[in-house]
PDB file of N, CA and C in Angstrom:
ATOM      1  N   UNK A   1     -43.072 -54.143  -8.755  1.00  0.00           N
ATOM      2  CA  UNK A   1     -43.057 -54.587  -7.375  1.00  0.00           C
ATOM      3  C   UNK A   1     -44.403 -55.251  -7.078  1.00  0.00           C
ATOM      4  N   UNK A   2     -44.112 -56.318  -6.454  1.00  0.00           N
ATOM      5  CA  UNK A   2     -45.495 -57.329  -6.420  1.00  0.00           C
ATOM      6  C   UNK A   2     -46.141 -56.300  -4.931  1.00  0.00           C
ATOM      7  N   UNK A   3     -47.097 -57.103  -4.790  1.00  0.00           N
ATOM      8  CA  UNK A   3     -48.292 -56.353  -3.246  1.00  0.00           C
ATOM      9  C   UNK A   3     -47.151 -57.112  -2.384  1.00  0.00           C
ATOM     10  N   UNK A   4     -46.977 -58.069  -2.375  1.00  0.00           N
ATOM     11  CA  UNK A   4     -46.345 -58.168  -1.339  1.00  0.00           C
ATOM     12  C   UNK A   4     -44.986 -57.579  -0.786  1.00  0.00           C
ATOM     13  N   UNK A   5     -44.254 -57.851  -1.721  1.00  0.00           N
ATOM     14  CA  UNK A   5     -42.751 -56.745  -1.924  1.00  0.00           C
ATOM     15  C   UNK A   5     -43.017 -55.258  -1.368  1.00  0.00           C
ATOM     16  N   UNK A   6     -44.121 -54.768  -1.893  1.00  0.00           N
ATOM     17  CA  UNK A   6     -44.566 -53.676  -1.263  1.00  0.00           C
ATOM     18  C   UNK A   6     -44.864 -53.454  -0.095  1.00  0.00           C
ATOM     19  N   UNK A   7     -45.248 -54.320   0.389  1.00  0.00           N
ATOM     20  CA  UNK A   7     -45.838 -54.431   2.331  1.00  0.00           C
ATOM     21  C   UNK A   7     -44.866 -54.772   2.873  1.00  0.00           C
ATOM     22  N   UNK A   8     -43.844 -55.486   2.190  1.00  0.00           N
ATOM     23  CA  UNK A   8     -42.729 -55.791   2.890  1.00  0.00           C
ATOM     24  C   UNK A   8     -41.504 -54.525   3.598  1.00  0.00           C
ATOM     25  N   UNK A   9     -41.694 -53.450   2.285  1.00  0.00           N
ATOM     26  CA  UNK A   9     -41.268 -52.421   2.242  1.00  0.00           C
ATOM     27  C   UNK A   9     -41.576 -51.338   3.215  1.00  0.00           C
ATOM     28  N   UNK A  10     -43.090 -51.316   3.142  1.00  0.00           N
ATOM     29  CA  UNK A  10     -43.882 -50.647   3.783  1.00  0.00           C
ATOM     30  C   UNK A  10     -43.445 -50.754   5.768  1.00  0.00           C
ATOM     31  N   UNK A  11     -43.592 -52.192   5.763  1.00  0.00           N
ATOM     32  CA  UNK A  11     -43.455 -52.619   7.119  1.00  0.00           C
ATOM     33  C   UNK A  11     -41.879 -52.551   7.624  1.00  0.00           C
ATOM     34  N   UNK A  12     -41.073 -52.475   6.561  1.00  0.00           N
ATOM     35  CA  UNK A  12     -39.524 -51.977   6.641  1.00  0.00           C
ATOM     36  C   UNK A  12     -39.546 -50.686   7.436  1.00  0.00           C
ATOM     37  N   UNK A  13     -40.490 -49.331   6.772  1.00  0.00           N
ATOM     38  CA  UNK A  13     -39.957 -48.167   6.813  1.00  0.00           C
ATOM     39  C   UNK A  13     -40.949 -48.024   8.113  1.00  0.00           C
ATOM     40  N   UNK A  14     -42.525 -48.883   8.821  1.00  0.00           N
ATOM     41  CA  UNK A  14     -42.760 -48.772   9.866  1.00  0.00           C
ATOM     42  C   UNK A  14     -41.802 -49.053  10.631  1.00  0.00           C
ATOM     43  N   UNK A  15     -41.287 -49.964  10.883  1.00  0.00           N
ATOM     44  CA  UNK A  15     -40.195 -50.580  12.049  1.00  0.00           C
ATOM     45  C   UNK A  15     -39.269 -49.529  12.221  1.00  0.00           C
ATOM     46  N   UNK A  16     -38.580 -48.852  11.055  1.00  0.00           N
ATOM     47  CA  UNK A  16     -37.419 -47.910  11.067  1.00  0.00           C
ATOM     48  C   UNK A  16     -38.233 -46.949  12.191  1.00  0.00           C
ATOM     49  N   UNK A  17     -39.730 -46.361  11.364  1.00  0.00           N
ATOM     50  CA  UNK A  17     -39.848 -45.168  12.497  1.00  0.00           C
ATOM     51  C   UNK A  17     -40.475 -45.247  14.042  1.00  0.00           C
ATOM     52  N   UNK A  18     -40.926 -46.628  14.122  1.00  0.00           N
ATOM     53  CA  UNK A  18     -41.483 -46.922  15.383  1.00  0.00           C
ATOM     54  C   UNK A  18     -40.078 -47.153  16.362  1.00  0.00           C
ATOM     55  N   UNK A  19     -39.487 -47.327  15.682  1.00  0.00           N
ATOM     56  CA  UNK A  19     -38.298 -47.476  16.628  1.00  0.00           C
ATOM     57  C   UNK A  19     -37.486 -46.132  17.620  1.00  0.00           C
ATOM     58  N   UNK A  20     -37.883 -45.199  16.627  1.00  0.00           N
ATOM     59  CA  UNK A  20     -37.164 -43.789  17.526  1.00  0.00           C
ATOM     60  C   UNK A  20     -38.618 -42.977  17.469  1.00  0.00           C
ATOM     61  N   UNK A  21     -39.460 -42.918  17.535  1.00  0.00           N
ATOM     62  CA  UNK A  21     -40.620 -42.324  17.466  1.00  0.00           C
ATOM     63  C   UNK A  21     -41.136 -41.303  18.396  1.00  0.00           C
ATOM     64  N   UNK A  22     -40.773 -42.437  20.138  1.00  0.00           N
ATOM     65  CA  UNK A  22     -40.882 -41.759  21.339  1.00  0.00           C
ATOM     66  C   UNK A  22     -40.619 -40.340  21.739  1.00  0.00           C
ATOM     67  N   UNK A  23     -41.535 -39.552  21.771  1.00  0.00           N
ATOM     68  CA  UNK A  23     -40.944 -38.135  22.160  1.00  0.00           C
ATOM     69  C   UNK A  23     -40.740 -37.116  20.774  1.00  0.00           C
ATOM     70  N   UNK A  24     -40.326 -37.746  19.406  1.00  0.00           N
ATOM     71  CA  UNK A  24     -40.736 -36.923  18.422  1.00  0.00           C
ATOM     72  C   UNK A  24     -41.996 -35.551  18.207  1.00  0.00           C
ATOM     73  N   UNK A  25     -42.008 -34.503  17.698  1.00  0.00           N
ATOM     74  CA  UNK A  25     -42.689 -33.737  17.342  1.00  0.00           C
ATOM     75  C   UNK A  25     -43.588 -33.669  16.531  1.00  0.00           C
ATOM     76  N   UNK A  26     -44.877 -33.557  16.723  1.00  0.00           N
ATOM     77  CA  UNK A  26     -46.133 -33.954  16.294  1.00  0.00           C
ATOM     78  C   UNK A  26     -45.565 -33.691  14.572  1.00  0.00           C
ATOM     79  N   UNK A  27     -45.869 -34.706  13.866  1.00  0.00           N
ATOM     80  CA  UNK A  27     -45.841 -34.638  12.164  1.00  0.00           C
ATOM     81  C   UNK A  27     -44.665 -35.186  12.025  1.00  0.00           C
ATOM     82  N   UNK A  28     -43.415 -35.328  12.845  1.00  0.00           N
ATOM     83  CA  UNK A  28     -42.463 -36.135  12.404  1.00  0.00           C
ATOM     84  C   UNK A  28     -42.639 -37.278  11.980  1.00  0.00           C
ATOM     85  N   UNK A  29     -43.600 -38.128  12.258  1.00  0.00           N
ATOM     86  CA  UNK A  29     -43.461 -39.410  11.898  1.00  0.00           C
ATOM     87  C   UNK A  29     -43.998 -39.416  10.974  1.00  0.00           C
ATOM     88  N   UNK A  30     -45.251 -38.536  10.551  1.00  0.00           N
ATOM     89  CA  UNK A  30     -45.478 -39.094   8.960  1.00  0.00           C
ATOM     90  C   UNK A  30     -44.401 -38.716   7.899  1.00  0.00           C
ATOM     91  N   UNK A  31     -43.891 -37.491   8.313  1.00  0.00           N
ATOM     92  CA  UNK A  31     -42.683 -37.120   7.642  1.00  0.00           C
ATOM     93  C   UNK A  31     -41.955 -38.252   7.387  1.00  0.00           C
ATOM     94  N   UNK A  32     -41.304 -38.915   7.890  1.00  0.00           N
ATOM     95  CA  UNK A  32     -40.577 -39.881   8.156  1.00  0.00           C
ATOM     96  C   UNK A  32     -40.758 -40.829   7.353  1.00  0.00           C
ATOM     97  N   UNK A  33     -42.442 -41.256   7.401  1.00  0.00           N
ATOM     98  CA  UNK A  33     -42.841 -42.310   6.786  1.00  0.00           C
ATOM     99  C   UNK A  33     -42.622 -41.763   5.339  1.00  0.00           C
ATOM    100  N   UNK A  34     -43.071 -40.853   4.666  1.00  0.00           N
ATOM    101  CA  UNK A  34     -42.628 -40.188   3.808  1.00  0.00           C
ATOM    102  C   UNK A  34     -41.926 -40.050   2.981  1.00  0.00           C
ATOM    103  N   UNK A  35     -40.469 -39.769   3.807  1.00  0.00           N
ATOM    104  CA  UNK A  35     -39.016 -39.843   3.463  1.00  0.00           C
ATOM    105  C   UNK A  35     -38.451 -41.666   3.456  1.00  0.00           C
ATOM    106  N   UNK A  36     -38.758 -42.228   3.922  1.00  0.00           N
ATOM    107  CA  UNK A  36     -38.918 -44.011   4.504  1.00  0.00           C
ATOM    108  C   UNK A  36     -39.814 -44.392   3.115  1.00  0.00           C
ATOM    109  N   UNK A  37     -40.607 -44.008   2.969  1.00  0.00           N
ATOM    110  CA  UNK A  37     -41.455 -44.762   1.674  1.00  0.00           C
ATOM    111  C   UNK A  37     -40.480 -44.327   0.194  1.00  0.00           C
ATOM    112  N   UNK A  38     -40.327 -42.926  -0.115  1.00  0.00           N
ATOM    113  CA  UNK A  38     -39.711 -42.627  -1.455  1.00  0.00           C
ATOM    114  C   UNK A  38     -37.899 -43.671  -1.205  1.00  0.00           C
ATOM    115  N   UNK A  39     -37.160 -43.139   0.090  1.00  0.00           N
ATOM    116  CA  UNK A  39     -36.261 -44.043  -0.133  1.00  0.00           C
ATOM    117  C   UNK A  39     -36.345 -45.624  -0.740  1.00  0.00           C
ATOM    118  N   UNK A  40     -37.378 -46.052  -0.524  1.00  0.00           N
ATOM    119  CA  UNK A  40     -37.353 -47.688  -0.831  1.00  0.00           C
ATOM    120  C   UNK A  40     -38.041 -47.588  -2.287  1.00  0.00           C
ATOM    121  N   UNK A  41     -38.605 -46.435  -2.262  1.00  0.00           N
ATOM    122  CA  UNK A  41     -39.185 -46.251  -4.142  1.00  0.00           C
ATOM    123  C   UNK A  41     -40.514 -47.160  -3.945  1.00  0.00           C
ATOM    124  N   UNK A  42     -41.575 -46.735  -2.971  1.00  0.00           N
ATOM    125  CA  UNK A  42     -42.969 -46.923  -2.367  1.00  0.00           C
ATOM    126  C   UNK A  42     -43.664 -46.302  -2.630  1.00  0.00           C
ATOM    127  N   UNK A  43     -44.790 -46.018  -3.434  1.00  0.00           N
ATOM    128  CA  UNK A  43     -45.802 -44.862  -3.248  1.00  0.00           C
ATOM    129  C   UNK A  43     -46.708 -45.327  -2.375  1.00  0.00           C
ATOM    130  N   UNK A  44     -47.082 -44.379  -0.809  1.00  0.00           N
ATOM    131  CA  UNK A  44     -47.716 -44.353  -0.354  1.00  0.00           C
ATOM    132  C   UNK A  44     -48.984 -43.132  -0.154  1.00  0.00           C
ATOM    133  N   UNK A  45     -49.985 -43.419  -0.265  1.00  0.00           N
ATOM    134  CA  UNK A  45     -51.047 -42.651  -0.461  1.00  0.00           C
ATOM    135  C   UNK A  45     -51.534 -41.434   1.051  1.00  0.00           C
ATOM    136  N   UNK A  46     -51.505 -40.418   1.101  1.00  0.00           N
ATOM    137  CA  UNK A  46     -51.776 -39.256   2.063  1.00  0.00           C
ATOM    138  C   UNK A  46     -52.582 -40.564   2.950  1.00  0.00           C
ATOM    139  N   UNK A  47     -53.441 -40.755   2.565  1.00  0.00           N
ATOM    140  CA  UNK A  47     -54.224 -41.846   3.849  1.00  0.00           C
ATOM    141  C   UNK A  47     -53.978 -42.701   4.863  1.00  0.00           C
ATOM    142  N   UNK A  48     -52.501 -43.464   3.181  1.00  0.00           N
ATOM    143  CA  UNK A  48     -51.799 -44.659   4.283  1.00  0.00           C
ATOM    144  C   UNK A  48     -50.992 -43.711   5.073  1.00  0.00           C
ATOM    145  N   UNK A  49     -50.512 -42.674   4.992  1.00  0.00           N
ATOM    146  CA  UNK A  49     -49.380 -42.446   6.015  1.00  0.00           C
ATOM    147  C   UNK A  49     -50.087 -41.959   7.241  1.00  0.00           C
ATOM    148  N   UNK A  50     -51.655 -41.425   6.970  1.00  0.00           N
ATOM    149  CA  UNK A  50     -52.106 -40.996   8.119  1.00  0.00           C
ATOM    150  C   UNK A  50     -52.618 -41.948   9.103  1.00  0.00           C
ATOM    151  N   UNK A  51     -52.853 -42.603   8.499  1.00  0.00           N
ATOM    152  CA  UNK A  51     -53.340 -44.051   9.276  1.00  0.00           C
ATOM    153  C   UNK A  51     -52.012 -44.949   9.906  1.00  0.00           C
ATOM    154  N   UNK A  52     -50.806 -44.817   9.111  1.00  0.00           N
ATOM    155  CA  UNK A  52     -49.360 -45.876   9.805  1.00  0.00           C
ATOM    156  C   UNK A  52     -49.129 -44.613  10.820  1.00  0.00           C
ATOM    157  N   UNK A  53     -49.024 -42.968  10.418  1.00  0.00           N
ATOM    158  CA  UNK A  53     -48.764 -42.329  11.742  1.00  0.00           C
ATOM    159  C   UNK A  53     -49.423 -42.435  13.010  1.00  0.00           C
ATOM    160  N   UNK A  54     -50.733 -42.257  12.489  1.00  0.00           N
ATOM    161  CA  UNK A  54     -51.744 -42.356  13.733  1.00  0.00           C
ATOM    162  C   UNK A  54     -51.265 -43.674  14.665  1.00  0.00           C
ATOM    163  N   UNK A  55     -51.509 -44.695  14.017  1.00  0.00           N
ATOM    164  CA  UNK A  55     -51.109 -45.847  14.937  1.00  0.00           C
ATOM    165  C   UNK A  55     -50.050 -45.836  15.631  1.00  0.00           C
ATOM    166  N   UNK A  56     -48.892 -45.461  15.209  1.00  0.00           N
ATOM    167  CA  UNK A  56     -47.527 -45.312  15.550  1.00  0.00           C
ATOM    168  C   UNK A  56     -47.559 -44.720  16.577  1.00  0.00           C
ATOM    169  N   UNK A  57     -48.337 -42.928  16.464  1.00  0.00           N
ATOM    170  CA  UNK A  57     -48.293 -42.191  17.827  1.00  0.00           C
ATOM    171  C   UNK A  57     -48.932 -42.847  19.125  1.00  0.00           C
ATOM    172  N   UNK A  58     -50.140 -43.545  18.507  1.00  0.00           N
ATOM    173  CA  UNK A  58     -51.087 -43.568  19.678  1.00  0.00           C
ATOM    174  C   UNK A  58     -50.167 -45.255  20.506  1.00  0.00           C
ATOM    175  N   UNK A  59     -49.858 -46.067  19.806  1.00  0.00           N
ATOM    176  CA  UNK A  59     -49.412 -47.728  20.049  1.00  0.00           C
ATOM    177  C   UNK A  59     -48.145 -47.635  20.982  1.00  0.00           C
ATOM    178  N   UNK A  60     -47.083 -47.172  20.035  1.00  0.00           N
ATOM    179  CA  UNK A  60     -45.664 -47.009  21.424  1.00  0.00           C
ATOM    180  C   UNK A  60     -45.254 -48.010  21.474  1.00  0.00           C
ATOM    181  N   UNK A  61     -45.643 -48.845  20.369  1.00  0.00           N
ATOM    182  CA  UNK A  61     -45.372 -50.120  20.165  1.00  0.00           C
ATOM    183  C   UNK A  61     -45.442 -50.845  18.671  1.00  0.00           C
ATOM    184  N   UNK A  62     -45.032 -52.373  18.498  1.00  0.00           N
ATOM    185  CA  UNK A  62     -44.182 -52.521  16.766  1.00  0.00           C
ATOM    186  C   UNK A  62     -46.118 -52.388  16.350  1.00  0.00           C
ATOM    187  N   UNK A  63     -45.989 -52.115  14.781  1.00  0.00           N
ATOM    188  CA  UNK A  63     -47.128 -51.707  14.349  1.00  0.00           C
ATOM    189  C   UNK A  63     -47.175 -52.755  13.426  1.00  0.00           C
ATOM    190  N   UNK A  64     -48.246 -53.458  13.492  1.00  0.00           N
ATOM    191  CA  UNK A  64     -48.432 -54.076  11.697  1.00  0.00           C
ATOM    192  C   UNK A  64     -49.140 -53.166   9.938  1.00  0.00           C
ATOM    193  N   UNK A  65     -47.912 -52.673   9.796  1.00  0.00           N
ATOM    194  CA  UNK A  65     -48.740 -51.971   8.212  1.00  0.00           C
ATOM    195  C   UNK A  65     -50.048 -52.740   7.550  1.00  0.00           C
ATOM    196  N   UNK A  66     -49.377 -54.239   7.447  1.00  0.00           N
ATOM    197  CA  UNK A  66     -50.666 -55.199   7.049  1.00  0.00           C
ATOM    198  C   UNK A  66     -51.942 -54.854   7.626  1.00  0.00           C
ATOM    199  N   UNK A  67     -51.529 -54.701   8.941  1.00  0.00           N
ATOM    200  CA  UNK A  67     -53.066 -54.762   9.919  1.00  0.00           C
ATOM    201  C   UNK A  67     -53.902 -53.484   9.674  1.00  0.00           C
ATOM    202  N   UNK A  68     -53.153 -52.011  10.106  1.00  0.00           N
ATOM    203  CA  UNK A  68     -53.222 -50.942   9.984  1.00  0.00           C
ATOM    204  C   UNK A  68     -54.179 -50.774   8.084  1.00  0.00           C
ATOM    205  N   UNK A  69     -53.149 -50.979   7.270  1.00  0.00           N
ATOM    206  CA  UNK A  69     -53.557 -50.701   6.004  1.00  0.00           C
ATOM    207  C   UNK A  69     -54.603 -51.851   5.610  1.00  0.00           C
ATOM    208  N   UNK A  70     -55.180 -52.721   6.215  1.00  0.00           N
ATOM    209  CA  UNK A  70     -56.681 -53.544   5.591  1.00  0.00           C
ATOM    210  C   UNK A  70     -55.851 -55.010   5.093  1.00  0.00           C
ATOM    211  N   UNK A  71     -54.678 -55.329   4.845  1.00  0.00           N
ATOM    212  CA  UNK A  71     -54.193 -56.101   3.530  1.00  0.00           C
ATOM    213  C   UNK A  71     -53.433 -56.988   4.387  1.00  0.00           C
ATOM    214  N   UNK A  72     -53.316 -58.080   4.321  1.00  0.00           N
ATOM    215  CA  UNK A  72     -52.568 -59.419   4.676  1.00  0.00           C
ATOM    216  C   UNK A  72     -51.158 -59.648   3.515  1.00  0.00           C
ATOM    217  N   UNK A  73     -49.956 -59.502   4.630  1.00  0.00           N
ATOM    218  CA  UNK A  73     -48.554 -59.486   3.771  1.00  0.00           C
ATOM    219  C   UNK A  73     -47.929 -61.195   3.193  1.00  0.00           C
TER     220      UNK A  73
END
């Protein structure tokens, strides 16, 4: 999987969880991201998910993984 294929992926399984996010229980969403990354066959690193959750909780709004994770898709 190229870097990009990967961010593409990545920014797949953000959208999935930013979308129902609202009102979730603190840790669901990295969970999510989690379960969202192995489905697409992603390894994401304890960091990235803390950093795509964090944003997710605090934003309430669409997230860029690119932006969030340092890397241009």
């Amino acid at each position: 999987m190229t870097a990009d294929e990967r961010m593409e992926a990545i920014q797949a399984v953000v959208d999935r969880v930013t979308s129902w996010q609202d009102g979730a229980p603190e840790g669901t969403v990295a969970d999510e991201l989690r379960r969202g990354a192995d489905e697409v066959g992603v390894e994401m690193s304890d960091d990235e998910i803390r950093r795509l959750a964090d944003e997710i909780e605090n934003r309430h709004a669409a997230v860029s993984a690119a932006e969030v994770l340092g890397r241009s898709s």
